[in-house]
C-alpha atoms as a PDB file:
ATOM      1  CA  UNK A   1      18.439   6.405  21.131  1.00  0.00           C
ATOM      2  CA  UNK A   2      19.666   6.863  17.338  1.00  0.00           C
ATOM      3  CA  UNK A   3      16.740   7.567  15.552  1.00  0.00           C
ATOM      4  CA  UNK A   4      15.382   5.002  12.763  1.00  0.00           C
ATOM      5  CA  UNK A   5      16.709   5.021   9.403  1.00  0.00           C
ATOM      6  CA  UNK A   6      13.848   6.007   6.642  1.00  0.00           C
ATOM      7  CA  UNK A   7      13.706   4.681   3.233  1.00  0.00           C
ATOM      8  CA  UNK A   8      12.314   6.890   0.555  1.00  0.00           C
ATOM      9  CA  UNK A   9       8.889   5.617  -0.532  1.00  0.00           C
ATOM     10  CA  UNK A  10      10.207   4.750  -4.101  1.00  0.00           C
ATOM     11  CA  UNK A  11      12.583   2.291  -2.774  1.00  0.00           C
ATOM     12  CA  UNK A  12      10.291   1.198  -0.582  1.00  0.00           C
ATOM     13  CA  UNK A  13       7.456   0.319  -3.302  1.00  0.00           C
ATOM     14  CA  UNK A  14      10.426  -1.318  -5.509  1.00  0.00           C
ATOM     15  CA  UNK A  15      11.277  -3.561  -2.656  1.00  0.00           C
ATOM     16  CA  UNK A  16       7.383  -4.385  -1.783  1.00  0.00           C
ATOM     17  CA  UNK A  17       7.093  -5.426  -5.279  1.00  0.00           C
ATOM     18  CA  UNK A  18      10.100  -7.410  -5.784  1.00  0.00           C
ATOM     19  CA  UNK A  19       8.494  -9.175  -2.768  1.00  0.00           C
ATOM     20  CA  UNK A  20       5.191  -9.735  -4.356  1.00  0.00           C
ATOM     21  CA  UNK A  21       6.596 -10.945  -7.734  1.00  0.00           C
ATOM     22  CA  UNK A  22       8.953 -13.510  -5.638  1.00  0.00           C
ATOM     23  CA  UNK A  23       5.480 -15.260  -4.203  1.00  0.00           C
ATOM     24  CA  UNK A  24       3.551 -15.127  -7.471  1.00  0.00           C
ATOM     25  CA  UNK A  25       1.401 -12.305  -6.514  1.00  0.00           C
ATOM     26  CA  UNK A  26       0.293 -10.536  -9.132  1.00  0.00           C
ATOM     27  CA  UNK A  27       1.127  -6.427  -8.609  1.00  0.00           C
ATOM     28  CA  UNK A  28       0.438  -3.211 -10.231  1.00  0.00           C
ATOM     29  CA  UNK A  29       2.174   0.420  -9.600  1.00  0.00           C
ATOM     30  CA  UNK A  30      -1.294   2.530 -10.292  1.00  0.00           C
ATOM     31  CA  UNK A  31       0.204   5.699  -9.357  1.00  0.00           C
ATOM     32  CA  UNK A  32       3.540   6.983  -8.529  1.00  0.00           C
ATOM     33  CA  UNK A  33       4.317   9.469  -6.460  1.00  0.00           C
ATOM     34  CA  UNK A  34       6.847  11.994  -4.739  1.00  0.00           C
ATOM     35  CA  UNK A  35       9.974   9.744  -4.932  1.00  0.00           C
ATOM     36  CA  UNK A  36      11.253  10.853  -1.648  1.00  0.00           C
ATOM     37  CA  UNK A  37       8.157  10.812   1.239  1.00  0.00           C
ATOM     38  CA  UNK A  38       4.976  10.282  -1.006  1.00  0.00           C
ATOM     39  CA  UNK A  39       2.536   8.567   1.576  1.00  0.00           C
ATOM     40  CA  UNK A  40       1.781   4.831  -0.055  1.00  0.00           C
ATOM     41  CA  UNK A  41      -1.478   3.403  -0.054  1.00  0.00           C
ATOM     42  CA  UNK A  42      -2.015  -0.518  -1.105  1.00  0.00           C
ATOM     43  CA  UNK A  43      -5.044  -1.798  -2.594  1.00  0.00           C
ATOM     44  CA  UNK A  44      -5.820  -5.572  -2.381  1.00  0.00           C
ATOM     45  CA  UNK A  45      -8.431  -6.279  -4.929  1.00  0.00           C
ATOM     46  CA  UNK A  46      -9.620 -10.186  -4.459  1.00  0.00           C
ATOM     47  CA  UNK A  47     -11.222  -9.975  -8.119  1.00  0.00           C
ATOM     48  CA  UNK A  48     -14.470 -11.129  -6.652  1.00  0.00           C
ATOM     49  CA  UNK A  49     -15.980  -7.403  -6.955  1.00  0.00           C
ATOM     50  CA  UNK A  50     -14.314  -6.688  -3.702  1.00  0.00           C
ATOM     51  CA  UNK A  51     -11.482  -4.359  -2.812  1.00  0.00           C
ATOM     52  CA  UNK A  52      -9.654  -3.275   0.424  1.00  0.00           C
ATOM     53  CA  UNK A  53      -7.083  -0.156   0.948  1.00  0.00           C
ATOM     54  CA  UNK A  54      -4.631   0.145   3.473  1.00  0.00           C
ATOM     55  CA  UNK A  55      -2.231   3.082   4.594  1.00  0.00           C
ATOM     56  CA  UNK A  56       0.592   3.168   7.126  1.00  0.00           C
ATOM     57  CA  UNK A  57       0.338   4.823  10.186  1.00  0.00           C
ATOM     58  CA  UNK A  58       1.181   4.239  14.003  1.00  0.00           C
ATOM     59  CA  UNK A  59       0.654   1.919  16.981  1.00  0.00           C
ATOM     60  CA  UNK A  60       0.066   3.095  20.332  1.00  0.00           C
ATOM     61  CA  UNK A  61       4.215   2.308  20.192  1.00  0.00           C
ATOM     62  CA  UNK A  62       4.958   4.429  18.061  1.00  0.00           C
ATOM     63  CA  UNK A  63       5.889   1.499  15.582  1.00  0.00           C
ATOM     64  CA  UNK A  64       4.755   1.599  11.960  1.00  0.00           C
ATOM     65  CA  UNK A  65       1.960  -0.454  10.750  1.00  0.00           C
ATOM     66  CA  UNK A  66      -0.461  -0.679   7.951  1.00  0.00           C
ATOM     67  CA  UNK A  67      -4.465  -0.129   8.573  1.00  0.00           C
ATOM     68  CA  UNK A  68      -7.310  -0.348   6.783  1.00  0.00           C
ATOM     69  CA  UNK A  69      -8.528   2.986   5.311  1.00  0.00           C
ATOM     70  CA  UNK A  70     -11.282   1.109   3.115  1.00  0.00           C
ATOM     71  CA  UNK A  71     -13.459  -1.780   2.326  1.00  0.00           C
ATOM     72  CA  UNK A  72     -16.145  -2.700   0.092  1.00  0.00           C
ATOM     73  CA  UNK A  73     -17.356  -2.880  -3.124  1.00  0.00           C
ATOM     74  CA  UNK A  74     -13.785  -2.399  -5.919  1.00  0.00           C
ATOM     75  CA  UNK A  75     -15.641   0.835  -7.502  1.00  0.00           C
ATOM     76  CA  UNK A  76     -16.014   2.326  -4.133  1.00  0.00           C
ATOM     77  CA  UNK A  77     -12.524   1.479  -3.114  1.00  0.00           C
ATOM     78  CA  UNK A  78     -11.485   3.097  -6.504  1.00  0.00           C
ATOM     79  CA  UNK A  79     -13.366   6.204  -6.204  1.00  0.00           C
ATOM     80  CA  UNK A  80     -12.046   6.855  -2.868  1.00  0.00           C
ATOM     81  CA  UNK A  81      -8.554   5.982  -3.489  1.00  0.00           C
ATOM     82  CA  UNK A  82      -9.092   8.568  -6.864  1.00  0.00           C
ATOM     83  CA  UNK A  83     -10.645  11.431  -4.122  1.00  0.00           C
ATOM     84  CA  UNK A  84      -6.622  10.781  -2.249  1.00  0.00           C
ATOM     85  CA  UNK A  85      -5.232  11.081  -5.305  1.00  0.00           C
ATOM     86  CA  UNK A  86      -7.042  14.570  -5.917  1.00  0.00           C
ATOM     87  CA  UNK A  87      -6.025  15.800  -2.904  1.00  0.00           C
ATOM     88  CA  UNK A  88      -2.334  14.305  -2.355  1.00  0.00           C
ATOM     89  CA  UNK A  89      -0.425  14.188  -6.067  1.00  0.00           C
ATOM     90  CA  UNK A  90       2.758  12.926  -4.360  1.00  0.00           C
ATOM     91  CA  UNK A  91       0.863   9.610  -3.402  1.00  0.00           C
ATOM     92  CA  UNK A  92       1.565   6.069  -4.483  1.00  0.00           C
ATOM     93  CA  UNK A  93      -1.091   3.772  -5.087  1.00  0.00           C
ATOM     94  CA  UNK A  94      -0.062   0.101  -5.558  1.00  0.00           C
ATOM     95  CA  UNK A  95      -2.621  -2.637  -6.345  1.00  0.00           C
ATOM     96  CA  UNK A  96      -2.161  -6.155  -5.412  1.00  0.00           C
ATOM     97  CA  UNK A  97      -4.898  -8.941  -7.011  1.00  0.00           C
ATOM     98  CA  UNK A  98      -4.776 -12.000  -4.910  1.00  0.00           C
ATOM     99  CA  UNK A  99      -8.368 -14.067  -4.498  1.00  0.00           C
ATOM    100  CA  UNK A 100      -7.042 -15.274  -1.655  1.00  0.00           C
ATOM    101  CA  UNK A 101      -6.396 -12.224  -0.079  1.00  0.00           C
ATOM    102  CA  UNK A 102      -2.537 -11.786   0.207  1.00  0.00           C
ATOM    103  CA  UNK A 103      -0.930  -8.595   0.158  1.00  0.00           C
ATOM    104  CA  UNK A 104       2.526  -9.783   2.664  1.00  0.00           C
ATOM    105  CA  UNK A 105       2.251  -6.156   4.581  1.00  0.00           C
ATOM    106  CA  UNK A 106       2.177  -8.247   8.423  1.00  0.00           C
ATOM    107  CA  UNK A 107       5.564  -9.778   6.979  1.00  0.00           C
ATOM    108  CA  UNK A 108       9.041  -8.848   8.789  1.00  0.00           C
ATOM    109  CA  UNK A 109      10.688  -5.601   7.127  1.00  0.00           C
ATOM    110  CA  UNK A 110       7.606  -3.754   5.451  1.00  0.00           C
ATOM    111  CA  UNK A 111       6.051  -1.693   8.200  1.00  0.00           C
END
């Protein structure tokens, strides 16, 4: 079985926003990291004072998906998203605000 082709996390973020932009979501790169394999982390903020954070990881497959590594209040979402940061400088933080809580990582082609 040939192994799956990777793309590097900048083209990945590029494409994710592209995406966003094309459904009026409103996006924001907050931090950019290593160009090549820097982990990504999403935050949906639903300016209502709320925030969620989600990560990519793996099913019991083996497939790719995104989880939730956070929710709550925005500041605490922020503060622990700044803590990853400390620890991980090659991460990429990209913030979605949609008060209706899109973010279009369960679409086709983004796990």
């Amino acid at each position: 079985m040939a192994a799956e082709p990777r793309l590097t996390s900048e083209f990945w973020v590029h494409a994710y926003l592209a995406r966003l932009r094309l459904n009026d979501i409103p996006v924001f790169l907050t931090a950019k990291g290593d160009a090549t394999a820097g982990a990504v982390i999403v935050k949906l903020n639903t300016l209502d004072g709320q925030a969620r954070a989600f990560h990519r990881s793996y099913d019991m497959e083996f497939n790719r998906i995104w989880v939730e590594l956070i929710a709550g209040a925005d500041r605490t979402v922020e503060d622990e998203l700044t803590r990853q940061r400390m620890s991980d400088p090659d991460l990429w933080i990209v913030e979605v605000e949609d008060r209706a809580g899109r973010h279009l990582l369960d679409e086709e082609g983004l796990a």
